[in-house]
PDB file of N, CA and C in Angstrom:
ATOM      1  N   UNK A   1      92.905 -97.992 -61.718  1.00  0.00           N
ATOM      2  CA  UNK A   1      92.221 -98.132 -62.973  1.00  0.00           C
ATOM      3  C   UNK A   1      90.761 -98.503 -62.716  1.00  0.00           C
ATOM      4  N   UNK A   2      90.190 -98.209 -63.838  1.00  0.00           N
ATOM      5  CA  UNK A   2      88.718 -98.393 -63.699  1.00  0.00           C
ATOM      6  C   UNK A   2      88.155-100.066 -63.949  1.00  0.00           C
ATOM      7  N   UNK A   3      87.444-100.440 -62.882  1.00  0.00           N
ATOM      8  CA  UNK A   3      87.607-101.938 -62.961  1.00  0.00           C
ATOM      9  C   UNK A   3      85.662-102.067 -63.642  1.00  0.00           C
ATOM     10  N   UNK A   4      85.573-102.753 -64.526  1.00  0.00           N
ATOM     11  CA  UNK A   4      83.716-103.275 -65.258  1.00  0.00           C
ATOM     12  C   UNK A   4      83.515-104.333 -64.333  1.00  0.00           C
ATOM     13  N   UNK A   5      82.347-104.258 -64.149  1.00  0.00           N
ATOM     14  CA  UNK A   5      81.530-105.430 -64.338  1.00  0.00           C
ATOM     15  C   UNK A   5      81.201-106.831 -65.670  1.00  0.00           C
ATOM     16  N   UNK A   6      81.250-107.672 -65.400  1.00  0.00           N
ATOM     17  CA  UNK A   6      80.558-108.220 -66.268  1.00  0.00           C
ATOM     18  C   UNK A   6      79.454-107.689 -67.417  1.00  0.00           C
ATOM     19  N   UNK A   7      78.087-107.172 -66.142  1.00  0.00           N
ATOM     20  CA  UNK A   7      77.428-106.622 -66.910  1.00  0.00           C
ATOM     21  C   UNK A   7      77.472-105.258 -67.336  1.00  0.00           C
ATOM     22  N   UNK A   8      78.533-104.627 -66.884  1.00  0.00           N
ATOM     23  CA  UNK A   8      78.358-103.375 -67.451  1.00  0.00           C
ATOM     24  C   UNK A   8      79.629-103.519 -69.102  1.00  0.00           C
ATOM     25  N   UNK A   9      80.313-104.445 -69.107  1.00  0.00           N
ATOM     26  CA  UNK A   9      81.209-104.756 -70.346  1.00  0.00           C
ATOM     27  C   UNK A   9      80.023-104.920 -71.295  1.00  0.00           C
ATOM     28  N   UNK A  10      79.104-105.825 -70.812  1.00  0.00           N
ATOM     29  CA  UNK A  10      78.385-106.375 -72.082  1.00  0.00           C
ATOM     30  C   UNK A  10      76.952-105.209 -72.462  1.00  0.00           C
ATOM     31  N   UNK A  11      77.314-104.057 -71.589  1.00  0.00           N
ATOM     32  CA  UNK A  11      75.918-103.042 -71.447  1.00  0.00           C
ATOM     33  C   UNK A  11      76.586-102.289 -72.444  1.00  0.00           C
ATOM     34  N   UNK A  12      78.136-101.834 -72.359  1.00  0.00           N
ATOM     35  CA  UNK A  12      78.526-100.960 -72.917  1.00  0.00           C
ATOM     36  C   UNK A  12      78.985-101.588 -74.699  1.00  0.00           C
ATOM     37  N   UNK A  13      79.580-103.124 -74.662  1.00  0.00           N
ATOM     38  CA  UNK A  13      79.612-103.558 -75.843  1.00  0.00           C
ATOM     39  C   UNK A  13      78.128-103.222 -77.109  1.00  0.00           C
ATOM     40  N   UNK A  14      77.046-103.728 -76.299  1.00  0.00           N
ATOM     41  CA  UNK A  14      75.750-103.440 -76.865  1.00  0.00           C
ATOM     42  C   UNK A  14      75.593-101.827 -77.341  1.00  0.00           C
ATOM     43  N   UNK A  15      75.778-101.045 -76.276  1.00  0.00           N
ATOM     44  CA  UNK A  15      75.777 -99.490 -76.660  1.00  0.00           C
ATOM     45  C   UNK A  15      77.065 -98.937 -77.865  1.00  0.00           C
ATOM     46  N   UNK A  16      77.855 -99.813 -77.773  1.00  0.00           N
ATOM     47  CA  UNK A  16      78.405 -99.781 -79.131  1.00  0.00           C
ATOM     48  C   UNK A  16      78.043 -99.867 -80.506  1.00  0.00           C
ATOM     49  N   UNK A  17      77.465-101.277 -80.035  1.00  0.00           N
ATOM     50  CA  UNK A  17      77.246-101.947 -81.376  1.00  0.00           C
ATOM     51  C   UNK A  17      75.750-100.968 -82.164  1.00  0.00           C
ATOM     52  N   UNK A  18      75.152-100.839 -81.260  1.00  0.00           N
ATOM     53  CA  UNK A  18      73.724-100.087 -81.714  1.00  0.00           C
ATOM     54  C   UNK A  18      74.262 -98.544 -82.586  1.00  0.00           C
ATOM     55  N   UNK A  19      75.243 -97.887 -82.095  1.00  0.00           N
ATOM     56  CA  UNK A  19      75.470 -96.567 -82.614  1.00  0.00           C
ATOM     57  C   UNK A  19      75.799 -96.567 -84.068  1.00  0.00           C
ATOM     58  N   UNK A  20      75.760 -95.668 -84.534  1.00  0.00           N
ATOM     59  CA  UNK A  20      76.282 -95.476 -86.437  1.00  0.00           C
ATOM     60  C   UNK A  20      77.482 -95.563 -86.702  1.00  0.00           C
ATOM     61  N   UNK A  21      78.292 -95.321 -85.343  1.00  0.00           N
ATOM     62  CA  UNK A  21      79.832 -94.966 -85.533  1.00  0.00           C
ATOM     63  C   UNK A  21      80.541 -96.128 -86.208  1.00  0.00           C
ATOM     64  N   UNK A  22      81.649 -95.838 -86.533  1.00  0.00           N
ATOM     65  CA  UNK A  22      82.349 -97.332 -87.244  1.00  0.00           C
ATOM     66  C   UNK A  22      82.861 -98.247 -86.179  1.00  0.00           C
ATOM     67  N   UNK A  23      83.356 -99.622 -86.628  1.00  0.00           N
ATOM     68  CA  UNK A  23      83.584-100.671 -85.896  1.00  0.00           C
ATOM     69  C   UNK A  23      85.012-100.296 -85.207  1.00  0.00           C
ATOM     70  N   UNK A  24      85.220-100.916 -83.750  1.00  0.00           N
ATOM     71  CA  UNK A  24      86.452-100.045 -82.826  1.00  0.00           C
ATOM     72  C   UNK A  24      86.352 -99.053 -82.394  1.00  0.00           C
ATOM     73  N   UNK A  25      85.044 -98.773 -82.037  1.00  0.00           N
ATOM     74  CA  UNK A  25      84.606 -97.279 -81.375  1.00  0.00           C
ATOM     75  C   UNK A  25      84.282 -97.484 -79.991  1.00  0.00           C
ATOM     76  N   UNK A  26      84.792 -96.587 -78.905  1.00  0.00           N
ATOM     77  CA  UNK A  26      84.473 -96.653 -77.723  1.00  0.00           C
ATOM     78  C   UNK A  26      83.383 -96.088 -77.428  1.00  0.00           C
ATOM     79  N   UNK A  27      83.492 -95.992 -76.090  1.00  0.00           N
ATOM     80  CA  UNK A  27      82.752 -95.260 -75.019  1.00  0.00           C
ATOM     81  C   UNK A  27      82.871 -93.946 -74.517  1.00  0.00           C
ATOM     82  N   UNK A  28      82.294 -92.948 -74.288  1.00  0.00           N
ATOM     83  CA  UNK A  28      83.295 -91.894 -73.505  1.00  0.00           C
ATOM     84  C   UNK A  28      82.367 -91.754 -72.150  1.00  0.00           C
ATOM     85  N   UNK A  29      83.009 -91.439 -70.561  1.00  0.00           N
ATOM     86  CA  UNK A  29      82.794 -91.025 -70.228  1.00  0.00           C
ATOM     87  C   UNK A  29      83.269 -89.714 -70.144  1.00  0.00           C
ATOM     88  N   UNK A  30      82.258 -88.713 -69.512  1.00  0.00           N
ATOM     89  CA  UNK A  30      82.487 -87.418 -68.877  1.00  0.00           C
ATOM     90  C   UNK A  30      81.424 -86.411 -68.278  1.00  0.00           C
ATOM     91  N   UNK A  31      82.206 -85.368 -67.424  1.00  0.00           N
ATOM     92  CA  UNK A  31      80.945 -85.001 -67.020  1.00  0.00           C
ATOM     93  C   UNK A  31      79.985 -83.936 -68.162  1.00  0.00           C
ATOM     94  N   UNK A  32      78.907 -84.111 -67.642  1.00  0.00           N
ATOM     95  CA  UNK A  32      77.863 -83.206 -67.937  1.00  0.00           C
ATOM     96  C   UNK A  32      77.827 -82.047 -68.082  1.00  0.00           C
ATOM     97  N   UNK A  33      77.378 -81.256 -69.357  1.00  0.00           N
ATOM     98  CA  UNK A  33      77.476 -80.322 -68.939  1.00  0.00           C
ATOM     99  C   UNK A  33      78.201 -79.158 -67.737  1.00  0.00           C
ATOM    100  N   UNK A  34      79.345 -79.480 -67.941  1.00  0.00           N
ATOM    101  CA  UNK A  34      80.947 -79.526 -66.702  1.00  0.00           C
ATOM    102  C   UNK A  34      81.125 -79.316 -65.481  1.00  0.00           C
ATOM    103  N   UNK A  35      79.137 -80.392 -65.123  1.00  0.00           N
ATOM    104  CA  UNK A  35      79.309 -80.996 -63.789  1.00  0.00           C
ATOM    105  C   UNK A  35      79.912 -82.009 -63.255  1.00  0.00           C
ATOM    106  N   UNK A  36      81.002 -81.779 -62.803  1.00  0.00           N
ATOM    107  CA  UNK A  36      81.459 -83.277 -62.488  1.00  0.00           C
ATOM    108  C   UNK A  36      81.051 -84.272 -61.811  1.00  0.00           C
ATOM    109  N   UNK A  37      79.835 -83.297 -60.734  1.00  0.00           N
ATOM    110  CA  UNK A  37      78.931 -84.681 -59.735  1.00  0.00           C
ATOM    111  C   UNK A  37      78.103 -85.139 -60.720  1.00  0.00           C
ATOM    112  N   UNK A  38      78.149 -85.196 -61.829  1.00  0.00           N
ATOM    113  CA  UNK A  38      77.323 -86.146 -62.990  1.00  0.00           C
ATOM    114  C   UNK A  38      78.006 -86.190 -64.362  1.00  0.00           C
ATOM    115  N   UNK A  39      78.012 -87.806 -64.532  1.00  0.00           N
ATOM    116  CA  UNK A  39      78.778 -87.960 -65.970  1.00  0.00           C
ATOM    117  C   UNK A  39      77.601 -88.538 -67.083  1.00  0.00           C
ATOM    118  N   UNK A  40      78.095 -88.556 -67.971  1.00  0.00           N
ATOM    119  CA  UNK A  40      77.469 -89.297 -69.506  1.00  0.00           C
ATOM    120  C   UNK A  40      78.669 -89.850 -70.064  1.00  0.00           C
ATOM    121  N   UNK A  41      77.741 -90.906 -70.273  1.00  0.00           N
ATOM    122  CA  UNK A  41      78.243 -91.916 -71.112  1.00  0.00           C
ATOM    123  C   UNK A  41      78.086 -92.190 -72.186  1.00  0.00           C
ATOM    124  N   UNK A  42      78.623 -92.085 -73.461  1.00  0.00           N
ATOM    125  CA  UNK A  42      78.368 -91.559 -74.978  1.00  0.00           C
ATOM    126  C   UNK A  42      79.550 -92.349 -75.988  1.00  0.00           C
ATOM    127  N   UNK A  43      78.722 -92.957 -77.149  1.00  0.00           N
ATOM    128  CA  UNK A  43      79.197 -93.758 -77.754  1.00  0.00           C
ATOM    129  C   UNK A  43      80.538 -92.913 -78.572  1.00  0.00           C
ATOM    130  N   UNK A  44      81.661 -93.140 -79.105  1.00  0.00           N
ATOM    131  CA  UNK A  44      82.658 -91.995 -79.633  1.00  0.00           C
ATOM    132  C   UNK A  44      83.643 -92.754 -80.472  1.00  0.00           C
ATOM    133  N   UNK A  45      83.870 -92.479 -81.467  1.00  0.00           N
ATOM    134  CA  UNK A  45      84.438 -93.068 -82.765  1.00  0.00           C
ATOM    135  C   UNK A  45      85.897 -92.915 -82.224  1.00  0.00           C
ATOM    136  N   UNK A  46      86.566 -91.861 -81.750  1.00  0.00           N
ATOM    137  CA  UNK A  46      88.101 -91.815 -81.256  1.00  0.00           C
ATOM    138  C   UNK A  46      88.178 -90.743 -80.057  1.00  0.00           C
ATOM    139  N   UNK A  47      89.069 -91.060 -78.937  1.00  0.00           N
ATOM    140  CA  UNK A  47      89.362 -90.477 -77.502  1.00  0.00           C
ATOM    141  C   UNK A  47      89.515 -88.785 -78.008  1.00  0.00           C
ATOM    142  N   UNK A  48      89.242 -88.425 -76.867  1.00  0.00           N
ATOM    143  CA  UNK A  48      90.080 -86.714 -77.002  1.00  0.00           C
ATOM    144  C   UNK A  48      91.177 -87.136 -76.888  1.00  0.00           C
ATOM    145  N   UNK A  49      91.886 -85.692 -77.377  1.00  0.00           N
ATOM    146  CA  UNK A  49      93.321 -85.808 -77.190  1.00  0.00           C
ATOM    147  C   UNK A  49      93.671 -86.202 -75.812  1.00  0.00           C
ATOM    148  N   UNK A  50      92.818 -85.680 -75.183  1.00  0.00           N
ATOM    149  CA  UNK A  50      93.345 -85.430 -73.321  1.00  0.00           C
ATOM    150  C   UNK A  50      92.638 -86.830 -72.672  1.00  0.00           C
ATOM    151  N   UNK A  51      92.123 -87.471 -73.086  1.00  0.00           N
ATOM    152  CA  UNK A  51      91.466 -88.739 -72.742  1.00  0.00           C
ATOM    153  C   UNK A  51      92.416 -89.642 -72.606  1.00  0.00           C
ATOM    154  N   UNK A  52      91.954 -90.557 -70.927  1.00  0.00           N
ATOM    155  CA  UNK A  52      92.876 -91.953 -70.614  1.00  0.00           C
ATOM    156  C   UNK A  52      91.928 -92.860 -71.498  1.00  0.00           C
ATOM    157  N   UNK A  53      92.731 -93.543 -71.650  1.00  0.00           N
ATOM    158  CA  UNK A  53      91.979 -94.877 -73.329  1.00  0.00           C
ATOM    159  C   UNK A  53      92.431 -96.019 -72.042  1.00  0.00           C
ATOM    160  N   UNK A  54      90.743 -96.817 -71.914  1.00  0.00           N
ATOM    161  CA  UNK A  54      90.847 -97.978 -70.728  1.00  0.00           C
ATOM    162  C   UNK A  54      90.278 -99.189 -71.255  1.00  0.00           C
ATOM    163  N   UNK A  55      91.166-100.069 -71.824  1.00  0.00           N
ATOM    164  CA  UNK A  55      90.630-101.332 -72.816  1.00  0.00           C
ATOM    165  C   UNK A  55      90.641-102.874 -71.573  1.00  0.00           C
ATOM    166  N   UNK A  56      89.353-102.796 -71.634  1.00  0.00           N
ATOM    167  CA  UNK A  56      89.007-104.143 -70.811  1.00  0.00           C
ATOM    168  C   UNK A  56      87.939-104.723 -70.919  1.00  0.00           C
ATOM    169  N   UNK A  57      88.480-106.010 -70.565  1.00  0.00           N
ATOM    170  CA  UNK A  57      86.443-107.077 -71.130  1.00  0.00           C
ATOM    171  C   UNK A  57      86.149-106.598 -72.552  1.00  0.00           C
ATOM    172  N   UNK A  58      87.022-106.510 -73.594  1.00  0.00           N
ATOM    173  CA  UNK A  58      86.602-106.207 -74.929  1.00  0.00           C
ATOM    174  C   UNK A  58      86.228-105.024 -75.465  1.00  0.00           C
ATOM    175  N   UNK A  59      85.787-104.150 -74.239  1.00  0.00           N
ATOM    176  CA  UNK A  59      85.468-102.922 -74.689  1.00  0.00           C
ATOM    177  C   UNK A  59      87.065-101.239 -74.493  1.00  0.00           C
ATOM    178  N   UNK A  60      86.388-100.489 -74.956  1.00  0.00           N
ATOM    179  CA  UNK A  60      87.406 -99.491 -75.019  1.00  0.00           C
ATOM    180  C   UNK A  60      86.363 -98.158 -74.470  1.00  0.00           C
ATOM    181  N   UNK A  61      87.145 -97.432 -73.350  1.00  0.00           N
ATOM    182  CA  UNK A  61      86.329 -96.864 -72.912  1.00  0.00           C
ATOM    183  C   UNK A  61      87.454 -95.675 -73.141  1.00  0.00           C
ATOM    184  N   UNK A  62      86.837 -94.198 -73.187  1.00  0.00           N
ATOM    185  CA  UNK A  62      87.354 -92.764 -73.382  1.00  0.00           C
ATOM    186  C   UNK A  62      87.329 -91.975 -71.849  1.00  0.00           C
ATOM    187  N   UNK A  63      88.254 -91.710 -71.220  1.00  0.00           N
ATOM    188  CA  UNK A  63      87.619 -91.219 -69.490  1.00  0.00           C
ATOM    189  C   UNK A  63      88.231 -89.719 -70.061  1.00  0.00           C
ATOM    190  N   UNK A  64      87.536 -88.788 -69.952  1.00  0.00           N
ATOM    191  CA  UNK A  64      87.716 -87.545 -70.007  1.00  0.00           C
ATOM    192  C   UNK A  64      89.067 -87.078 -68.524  1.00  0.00           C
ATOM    193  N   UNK A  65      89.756 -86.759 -68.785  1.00  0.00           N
ATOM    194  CA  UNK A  65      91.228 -86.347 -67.928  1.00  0.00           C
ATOM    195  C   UNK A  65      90.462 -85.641 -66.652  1.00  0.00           C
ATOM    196  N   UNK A  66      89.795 -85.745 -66.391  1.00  0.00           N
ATOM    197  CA  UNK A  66      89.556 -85.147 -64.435  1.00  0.00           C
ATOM    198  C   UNK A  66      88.348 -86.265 -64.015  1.00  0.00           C
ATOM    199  N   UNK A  67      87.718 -87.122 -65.526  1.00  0.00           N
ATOM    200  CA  UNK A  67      86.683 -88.016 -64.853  1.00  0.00           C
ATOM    201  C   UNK A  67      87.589 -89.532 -64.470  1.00  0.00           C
ATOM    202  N   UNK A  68      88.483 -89.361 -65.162  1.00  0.00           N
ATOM    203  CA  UNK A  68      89.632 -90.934 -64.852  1.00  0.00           C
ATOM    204  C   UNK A  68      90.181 -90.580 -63.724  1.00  0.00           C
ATOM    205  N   UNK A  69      90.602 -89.756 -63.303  1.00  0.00           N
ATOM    206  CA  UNK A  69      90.944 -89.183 -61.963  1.00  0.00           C
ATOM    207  C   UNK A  69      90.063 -89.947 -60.455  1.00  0.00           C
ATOM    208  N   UNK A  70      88.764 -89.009 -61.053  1.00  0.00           N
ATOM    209  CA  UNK A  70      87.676 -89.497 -59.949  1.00  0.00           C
ATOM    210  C   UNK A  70      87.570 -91.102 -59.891  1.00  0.00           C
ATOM    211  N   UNK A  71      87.249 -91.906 -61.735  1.00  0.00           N
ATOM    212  CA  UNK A  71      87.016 -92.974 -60.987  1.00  0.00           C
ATOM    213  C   UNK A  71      88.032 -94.198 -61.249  1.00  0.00           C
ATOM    214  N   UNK A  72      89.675 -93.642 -61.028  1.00  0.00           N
ATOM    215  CA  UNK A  72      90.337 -94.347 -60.569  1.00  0.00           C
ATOM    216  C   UNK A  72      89.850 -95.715 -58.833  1.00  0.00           C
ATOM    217  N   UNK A  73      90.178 -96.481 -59.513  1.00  0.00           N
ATOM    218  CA  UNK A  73      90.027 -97.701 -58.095  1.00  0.00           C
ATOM    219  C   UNK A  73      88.361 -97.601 -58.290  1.00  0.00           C
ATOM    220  N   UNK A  74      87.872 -97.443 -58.756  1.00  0.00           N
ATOM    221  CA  UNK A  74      86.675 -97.644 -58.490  1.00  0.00           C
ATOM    222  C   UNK A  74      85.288 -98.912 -59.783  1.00  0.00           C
ATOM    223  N   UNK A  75      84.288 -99.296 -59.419  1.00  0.00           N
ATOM    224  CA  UNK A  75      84.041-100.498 -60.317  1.00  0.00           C
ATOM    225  C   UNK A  75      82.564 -99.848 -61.130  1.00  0.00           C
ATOM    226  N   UNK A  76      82.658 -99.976 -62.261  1.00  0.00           N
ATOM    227  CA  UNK A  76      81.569 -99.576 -62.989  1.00  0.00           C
ATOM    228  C   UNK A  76      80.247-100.703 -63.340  1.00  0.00           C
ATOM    229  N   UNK A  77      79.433-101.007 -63.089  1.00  0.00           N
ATOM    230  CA  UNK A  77      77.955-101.822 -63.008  1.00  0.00           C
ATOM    231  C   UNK A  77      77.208-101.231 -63.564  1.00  0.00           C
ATOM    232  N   UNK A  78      76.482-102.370 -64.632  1.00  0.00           N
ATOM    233  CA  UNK A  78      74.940-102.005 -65.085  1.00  0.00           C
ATOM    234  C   UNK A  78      73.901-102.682 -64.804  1.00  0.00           C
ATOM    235  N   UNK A  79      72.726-102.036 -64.773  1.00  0.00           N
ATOM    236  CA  UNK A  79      71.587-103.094 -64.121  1.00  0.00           C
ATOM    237  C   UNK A  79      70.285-102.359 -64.894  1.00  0.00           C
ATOM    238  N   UNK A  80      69.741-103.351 -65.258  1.00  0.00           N
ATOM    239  CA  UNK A  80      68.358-103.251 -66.329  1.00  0.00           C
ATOM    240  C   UNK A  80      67.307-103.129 -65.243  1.00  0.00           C
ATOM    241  N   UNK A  81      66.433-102.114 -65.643  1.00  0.00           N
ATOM    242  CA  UNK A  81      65.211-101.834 -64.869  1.00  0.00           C
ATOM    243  C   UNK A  81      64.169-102.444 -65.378  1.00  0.00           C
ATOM    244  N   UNK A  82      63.029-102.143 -64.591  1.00  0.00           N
ATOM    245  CA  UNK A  82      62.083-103.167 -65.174  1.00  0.00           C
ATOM    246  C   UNK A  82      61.298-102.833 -66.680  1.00  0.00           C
ATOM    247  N   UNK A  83      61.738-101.381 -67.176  1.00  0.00           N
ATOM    248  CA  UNK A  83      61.389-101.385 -68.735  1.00  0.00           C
ATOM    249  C   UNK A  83      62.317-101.363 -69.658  1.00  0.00           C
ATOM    250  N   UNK A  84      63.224-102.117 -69.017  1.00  0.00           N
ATOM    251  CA  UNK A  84      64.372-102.774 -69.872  1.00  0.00           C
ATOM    252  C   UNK A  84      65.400-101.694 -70.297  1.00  0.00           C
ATOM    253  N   UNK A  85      65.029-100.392 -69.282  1.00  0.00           N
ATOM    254  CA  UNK A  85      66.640 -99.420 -69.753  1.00  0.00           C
ATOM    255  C   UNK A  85      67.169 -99.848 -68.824  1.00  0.00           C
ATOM    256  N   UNK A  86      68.614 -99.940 -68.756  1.00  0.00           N
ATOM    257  CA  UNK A  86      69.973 -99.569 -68.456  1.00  0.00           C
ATOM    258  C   UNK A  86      70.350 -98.714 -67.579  1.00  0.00           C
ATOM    259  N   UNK A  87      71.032 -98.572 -66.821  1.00  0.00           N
ATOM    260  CA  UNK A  87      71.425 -97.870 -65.630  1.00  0.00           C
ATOM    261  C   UNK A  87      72.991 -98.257 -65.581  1.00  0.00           C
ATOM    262  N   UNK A  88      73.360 -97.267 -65.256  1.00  0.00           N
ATOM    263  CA  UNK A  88      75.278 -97.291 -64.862  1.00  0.00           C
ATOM    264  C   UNK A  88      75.331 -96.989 -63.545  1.00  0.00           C
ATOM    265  N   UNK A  89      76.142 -97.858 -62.388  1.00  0.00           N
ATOM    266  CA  UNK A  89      76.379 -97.609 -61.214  1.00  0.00           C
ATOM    267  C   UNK A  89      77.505 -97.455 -61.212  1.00  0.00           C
ATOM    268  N   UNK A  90      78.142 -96.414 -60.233  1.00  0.00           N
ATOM    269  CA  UNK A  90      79.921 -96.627 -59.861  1.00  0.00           C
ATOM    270  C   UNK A  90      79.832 -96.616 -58.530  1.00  0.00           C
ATOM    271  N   UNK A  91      80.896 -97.934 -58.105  1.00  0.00           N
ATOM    272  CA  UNK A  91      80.567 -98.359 -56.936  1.00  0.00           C
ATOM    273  C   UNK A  91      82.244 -98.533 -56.359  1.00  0.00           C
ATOM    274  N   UNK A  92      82.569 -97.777 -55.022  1.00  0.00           N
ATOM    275  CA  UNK A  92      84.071 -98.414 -54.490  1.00  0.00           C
ATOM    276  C   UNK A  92      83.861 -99.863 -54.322  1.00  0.00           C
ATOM    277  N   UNK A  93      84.951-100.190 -54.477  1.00  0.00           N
ATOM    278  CA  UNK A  93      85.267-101.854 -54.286  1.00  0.00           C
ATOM    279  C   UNK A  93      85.149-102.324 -53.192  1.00  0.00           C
ATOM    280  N   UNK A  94      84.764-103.616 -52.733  1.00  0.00           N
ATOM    281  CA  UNK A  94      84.671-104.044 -51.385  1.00  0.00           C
ATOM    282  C   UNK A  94      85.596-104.769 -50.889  1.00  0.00           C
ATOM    283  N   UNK A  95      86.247-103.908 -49.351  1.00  0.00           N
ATOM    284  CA  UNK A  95      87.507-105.213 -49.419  1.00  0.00           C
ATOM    285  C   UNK A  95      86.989-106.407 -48.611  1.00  0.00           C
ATOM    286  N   UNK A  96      87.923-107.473 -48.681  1.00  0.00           N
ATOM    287  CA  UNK A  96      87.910-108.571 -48.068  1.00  0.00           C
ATOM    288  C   UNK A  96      88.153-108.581 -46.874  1.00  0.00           C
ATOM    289  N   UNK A  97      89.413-107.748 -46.822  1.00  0.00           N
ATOM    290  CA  UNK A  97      90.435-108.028 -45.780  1.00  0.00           C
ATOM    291  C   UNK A  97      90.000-107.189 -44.415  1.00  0.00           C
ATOM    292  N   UNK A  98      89.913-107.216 -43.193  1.00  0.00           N
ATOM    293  CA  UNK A  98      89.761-106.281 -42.555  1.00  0.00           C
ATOM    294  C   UNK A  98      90.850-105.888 -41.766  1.00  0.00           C
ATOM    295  N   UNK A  99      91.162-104.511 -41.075  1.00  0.00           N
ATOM    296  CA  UNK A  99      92.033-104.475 -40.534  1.00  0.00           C
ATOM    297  C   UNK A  99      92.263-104.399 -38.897  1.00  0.00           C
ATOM    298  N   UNK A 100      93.242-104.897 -38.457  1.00  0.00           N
ATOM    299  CA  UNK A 100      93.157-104.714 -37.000  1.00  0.00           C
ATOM    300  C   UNK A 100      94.330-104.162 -36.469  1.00  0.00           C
TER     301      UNK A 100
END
């Protein structure tokens, strides 16, 4: 499953709240223009049919059925630039453990 950040819960709560859509509206990811080496992230009143629905840290996110795939196990991050937009990182997880 797709694991948030802190700040990317409260990046994407905000990108909620700003949109027109009604209250209980997610997120969607997917890819671009049906590149999959690039997604968008887009505010969305209800999932596609074919959409995994991923409710965590308060928010509700839409993963388009081949983009939940990709970022199964993997951690989503946001980080503010210095003119105050927003940026989405997806980052594999780091383990602890090492192996021998």
């Amino acid at each position: 499953m797709l694991i948030l950040t802190g700040a990317a819960a409260t990046a994407i709560r905000d990108l909620s709240s700003r949109s027109e859509l009604p209250g209980g509206t997610g997120v969607r990811i997917a890819p671009r223009d049906g590149d999959a080496s690039l997604l968008t992230l887009t505010p969305a009143a209800v999932p596609a049919s074919t959409d995994e629905v991923v409710e965590t840290e308060g928010v509700r996110l839409f993963l388009e059925s081949s983009t939940a795939a990709v970022l199964r196990d993997k951690v989503l991050d946001a980080r503010m630039d210095e003119q105050g937009s927003i940026g989405f990182l997806i980052n594999a997880p780091s383990c602890d453990k090492h192996v021998r």
